[in-house]
N, C-alpha and C. Protein backbone atom coordinates (compact mmCIF):
# COMPACT_ATOMS: atom_id res chain seq x y z
N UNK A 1 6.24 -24.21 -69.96
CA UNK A 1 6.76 -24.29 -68.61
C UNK A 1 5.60 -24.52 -67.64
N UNK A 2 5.92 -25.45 -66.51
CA UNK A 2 5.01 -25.62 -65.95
C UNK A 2 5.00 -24.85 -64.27
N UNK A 3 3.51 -24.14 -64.02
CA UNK A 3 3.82 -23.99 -62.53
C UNK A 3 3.98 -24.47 -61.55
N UNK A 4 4.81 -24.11 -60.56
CA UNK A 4 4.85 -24.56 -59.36
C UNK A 4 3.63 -24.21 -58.67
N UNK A 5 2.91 -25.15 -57.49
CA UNK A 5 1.95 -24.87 -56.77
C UNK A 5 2.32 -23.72 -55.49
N UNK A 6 1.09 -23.25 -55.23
CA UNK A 6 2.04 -22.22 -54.08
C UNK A 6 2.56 -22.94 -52.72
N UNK A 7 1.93 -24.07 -52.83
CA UNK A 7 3.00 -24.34 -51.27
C UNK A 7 4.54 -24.81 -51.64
N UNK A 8 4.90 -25.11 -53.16
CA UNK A 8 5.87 -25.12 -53.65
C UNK A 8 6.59 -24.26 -53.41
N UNK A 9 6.05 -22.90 -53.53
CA UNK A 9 7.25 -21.93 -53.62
C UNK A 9 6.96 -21.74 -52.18
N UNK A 10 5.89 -21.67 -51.58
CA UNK A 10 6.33 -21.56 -49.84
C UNK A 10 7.52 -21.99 -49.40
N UNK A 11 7.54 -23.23 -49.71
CA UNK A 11 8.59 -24.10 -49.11
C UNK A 11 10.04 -23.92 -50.11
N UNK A 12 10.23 -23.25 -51.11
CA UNK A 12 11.16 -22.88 -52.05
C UNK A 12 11.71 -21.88 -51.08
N UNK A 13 10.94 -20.96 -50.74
CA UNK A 13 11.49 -19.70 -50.29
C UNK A 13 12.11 -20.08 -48.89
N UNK A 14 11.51 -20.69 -48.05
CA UNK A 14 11.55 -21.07 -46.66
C UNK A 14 13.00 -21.46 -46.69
N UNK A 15 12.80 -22.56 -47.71
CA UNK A 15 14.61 -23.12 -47.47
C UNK A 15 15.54 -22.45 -47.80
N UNK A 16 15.54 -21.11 -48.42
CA UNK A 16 16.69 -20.21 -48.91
C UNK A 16 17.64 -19.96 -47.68
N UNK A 17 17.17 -19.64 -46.84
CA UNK A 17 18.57 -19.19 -45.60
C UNK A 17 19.38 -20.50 -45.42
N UNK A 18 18.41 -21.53 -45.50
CA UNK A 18 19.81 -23.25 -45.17
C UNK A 18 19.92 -23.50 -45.86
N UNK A 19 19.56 -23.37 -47.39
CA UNK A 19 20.52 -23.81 -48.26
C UNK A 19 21.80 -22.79 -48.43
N UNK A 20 21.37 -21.79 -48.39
CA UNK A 20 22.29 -20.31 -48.41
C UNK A 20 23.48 -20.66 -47.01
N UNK A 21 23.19 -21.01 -45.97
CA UNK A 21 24.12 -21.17 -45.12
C UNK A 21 25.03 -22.43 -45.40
N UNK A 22 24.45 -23.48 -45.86
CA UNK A 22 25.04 -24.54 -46.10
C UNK A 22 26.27 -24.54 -46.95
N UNK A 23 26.06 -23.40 -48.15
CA UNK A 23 26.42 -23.48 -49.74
C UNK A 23 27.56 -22.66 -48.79
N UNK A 24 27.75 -21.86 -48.20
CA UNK A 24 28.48 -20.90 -47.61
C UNK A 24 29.41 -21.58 -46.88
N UNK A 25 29.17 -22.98 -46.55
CA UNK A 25 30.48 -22.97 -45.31
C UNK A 25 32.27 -23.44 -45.72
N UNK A 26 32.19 -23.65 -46.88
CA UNK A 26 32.98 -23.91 -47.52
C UNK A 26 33.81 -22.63 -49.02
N UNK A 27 33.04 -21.93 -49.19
CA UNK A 27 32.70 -20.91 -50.33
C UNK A 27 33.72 -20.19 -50.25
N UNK A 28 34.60 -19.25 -50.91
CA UNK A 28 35.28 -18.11 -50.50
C UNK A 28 34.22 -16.96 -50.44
N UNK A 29 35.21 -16.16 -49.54
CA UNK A 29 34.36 -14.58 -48.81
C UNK A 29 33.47 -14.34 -49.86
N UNK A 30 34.37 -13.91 -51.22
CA UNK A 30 33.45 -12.78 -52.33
C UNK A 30 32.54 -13.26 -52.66
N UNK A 31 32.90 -14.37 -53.03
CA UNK A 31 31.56 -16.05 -53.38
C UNK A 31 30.25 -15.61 -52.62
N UNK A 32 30.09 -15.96 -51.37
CA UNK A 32 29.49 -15.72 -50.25
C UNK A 32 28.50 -14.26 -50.05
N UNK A 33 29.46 -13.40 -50.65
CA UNK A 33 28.83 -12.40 -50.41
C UNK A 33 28.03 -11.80 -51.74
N UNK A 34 28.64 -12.35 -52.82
CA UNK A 34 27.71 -12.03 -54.09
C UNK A 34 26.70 -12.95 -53.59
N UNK A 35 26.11 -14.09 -53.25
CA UNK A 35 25.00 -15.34 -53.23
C UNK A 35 24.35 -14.88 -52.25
N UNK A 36 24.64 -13.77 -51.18
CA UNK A 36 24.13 -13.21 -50.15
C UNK A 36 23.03 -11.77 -50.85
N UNK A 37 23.73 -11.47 -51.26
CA UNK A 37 23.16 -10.13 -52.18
C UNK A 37 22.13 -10.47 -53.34
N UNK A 38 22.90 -11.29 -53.97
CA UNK A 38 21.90 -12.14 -55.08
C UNK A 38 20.12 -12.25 -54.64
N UNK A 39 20.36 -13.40 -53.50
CA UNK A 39 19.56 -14.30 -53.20
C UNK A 39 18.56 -12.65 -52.01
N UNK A 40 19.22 -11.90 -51.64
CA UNK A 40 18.62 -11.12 -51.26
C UNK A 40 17.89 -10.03 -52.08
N UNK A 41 18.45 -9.78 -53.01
CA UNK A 41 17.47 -8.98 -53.76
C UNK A 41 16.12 -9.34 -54.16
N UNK A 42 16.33 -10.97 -54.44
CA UNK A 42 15.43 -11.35 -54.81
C UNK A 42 13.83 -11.81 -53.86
N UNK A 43 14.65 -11.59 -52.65
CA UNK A 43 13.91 -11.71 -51.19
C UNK A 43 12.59 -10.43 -51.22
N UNK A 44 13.71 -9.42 -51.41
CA UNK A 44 13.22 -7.93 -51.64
C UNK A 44 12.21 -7.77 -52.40
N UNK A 45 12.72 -8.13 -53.76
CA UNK A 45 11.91 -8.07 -55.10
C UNK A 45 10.68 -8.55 -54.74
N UNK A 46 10.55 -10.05 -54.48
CA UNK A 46 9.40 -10.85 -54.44
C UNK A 46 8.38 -10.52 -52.78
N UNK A 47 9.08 -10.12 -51.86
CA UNK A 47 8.07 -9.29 -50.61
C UNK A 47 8.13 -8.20 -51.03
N UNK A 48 8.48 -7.38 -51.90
CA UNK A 48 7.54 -6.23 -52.69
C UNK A 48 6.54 -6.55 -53.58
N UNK A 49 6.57 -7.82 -54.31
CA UNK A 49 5.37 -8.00 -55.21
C UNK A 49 4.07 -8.77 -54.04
N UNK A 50 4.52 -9.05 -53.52
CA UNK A 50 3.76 -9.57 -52.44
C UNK A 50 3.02 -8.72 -50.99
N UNK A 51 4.16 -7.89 -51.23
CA UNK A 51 3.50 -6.97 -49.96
C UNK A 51 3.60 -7.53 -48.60
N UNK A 52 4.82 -7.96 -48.53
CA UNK A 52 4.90 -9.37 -47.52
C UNK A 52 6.35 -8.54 -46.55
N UNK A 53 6.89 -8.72 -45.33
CA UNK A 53 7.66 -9.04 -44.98
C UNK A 53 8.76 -9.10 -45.28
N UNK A 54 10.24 -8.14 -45.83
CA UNK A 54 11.20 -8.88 -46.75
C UNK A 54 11.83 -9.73 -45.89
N UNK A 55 11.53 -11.23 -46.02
CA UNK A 55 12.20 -11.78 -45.44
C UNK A 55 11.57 -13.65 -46.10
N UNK A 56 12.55 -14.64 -46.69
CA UNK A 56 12.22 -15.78 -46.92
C UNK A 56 10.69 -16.28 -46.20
N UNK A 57 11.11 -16.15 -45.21
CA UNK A 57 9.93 -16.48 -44.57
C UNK A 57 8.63 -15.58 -43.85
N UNK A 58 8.83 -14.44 -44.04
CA UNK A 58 7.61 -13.49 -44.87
C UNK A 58 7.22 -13.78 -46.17
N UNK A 59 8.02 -14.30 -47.06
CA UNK A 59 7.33 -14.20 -48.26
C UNK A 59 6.36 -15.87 -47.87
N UNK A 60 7.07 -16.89 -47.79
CA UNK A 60 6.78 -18.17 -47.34
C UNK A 60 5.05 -18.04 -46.98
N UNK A 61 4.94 -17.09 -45.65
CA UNK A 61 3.87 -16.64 -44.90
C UNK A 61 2.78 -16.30 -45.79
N UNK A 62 3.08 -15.09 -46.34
CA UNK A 62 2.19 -14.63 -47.30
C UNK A 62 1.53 -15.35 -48.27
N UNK A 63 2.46 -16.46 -48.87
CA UNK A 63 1.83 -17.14 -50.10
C UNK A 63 1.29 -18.47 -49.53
N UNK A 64 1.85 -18.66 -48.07
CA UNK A 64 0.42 -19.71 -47.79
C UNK A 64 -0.99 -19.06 -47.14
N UNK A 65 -0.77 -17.97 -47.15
CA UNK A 65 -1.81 -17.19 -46.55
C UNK A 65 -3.03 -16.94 -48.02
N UNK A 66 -2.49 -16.87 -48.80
CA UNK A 66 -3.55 -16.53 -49.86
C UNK A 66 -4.26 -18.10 -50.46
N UNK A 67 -5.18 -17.78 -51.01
CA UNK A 67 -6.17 -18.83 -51.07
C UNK A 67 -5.50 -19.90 -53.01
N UNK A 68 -5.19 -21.34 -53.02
CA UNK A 68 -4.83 -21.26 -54.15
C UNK A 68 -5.27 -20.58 -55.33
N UNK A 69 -6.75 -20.52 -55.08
CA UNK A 69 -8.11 -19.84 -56.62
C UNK A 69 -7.62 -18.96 -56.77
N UNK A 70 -6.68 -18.16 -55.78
CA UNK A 70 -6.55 -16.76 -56.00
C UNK A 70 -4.93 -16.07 -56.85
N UNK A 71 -4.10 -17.48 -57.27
CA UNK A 71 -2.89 -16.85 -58.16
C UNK A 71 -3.54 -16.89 -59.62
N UNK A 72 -2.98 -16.19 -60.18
CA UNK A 72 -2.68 -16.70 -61.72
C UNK A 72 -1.88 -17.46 -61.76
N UNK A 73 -1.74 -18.06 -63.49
CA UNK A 73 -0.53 -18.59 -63.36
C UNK A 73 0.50 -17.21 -64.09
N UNK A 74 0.17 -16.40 -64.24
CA UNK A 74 1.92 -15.90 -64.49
C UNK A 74 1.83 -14.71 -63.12
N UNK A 75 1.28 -15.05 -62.19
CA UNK A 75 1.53 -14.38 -60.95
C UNK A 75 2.57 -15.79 -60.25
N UNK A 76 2.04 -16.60 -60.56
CA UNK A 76 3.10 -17.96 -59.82
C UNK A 76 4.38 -18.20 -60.99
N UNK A 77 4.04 -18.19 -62.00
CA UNK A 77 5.23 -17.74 -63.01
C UNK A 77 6.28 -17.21 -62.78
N UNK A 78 6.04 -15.79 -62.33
CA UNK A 78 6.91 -14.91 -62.21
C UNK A 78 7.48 -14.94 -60.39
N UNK A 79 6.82 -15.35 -59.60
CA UNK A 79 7.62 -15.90 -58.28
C UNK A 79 8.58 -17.46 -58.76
N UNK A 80 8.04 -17.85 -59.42
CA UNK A 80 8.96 -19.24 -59.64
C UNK A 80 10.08 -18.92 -60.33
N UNK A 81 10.09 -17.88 -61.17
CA UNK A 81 11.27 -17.28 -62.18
C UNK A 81 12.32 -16.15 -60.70
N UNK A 82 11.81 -15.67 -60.00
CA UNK A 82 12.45 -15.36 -58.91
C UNK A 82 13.65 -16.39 -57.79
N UNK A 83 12.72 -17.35 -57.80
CA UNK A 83 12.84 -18.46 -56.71
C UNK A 83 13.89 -19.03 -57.46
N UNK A 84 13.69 -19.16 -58.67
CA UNK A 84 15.36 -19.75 -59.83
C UNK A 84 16.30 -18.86 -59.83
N UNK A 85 16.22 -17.69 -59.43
CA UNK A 85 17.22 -16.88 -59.70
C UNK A 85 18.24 -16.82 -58.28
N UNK A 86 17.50 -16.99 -57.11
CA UNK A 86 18.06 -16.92 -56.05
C UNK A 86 18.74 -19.01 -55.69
N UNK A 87 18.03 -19.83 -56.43
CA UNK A 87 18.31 -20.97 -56.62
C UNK A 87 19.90 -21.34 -57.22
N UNK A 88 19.94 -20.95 -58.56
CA UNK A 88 20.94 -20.59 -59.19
C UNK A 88 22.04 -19.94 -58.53
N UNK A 89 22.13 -18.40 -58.07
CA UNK A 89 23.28 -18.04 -57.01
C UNK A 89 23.92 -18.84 -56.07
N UNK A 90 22.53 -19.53 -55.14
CA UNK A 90 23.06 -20.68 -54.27
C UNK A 90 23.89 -21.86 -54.99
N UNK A 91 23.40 -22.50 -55.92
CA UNK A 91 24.17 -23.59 -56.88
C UNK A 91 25.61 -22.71 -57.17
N UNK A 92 25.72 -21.71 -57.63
CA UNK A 92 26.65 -21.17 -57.87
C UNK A 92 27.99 -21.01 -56.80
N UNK A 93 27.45 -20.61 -56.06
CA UNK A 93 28.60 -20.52 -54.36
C UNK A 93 28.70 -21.95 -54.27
N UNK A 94 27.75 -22.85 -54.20
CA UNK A 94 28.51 -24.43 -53.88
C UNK A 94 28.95 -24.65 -54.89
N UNK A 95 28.91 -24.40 -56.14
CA UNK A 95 30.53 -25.32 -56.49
C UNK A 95 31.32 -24.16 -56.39
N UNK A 96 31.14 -23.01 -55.83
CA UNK A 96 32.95 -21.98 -55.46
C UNK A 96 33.10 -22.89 -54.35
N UNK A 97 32.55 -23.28 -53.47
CA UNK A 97 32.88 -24.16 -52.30
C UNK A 97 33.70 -24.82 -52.69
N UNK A 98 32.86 -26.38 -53.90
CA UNK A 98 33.54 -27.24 -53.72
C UNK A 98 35.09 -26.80 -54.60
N UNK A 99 34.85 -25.82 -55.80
CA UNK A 99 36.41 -25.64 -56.29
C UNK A 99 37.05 -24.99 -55.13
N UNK A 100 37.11 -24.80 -54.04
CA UNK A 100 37.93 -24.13 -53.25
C UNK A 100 38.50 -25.51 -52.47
N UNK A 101 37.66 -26.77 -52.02
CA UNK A 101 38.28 -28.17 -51.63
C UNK A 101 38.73 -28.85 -52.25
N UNK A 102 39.06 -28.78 -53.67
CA UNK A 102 39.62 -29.38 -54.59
C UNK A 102 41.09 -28.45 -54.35
């Protein structure tokens, strides 16, 4: 598996609230609110390993704040395995969306 660079996941994380709002406008309630929780834990999770802000864009902050020399790769590993998990939920609510316009 290959890593993502960190401004990768900067910008991974950054876009979570608009893709998250987007995936939502169509979604049913429960849909919505599991992909809300989901995608938030993982907010949590990863500005606790970070020590950052819980917030997309606290974490965003933080990881352009650190110098590239300074990840590992299974320190960027394991944020990229995060960033899929909250990725995934979102994919998940858009197609409850789209089966709800069908």
């Amino acid at each position: 598996m290959s890593t993502s660079s960190p401004a990768d996941l900067a910008v991974a994380f950054r876009s979570l609230p608009r893709r998250l709002d987007n995936a939502s406008e169509d979604a049913p309630p429960s849909a919505v609110a599991t992909a809300r929780a989901n995608v938030g834990a993982v907010i949590s999770e990863v500005a606790g390993l970070l020590g950052a802000p819980v917030s997309a864009e606290g974490i965003a902050e933080a990881i352009g704040h650190r110098r590239p020399d300074d990840w590992t790769d299974s320190e960027l590993v394991q944020i990229q395995a995060h960033a899929d998990i909250a990725g995934r939920a979102i994919r998940v609510l858009a197609d409850a969306g789209e089966a709800s316009r069908d």
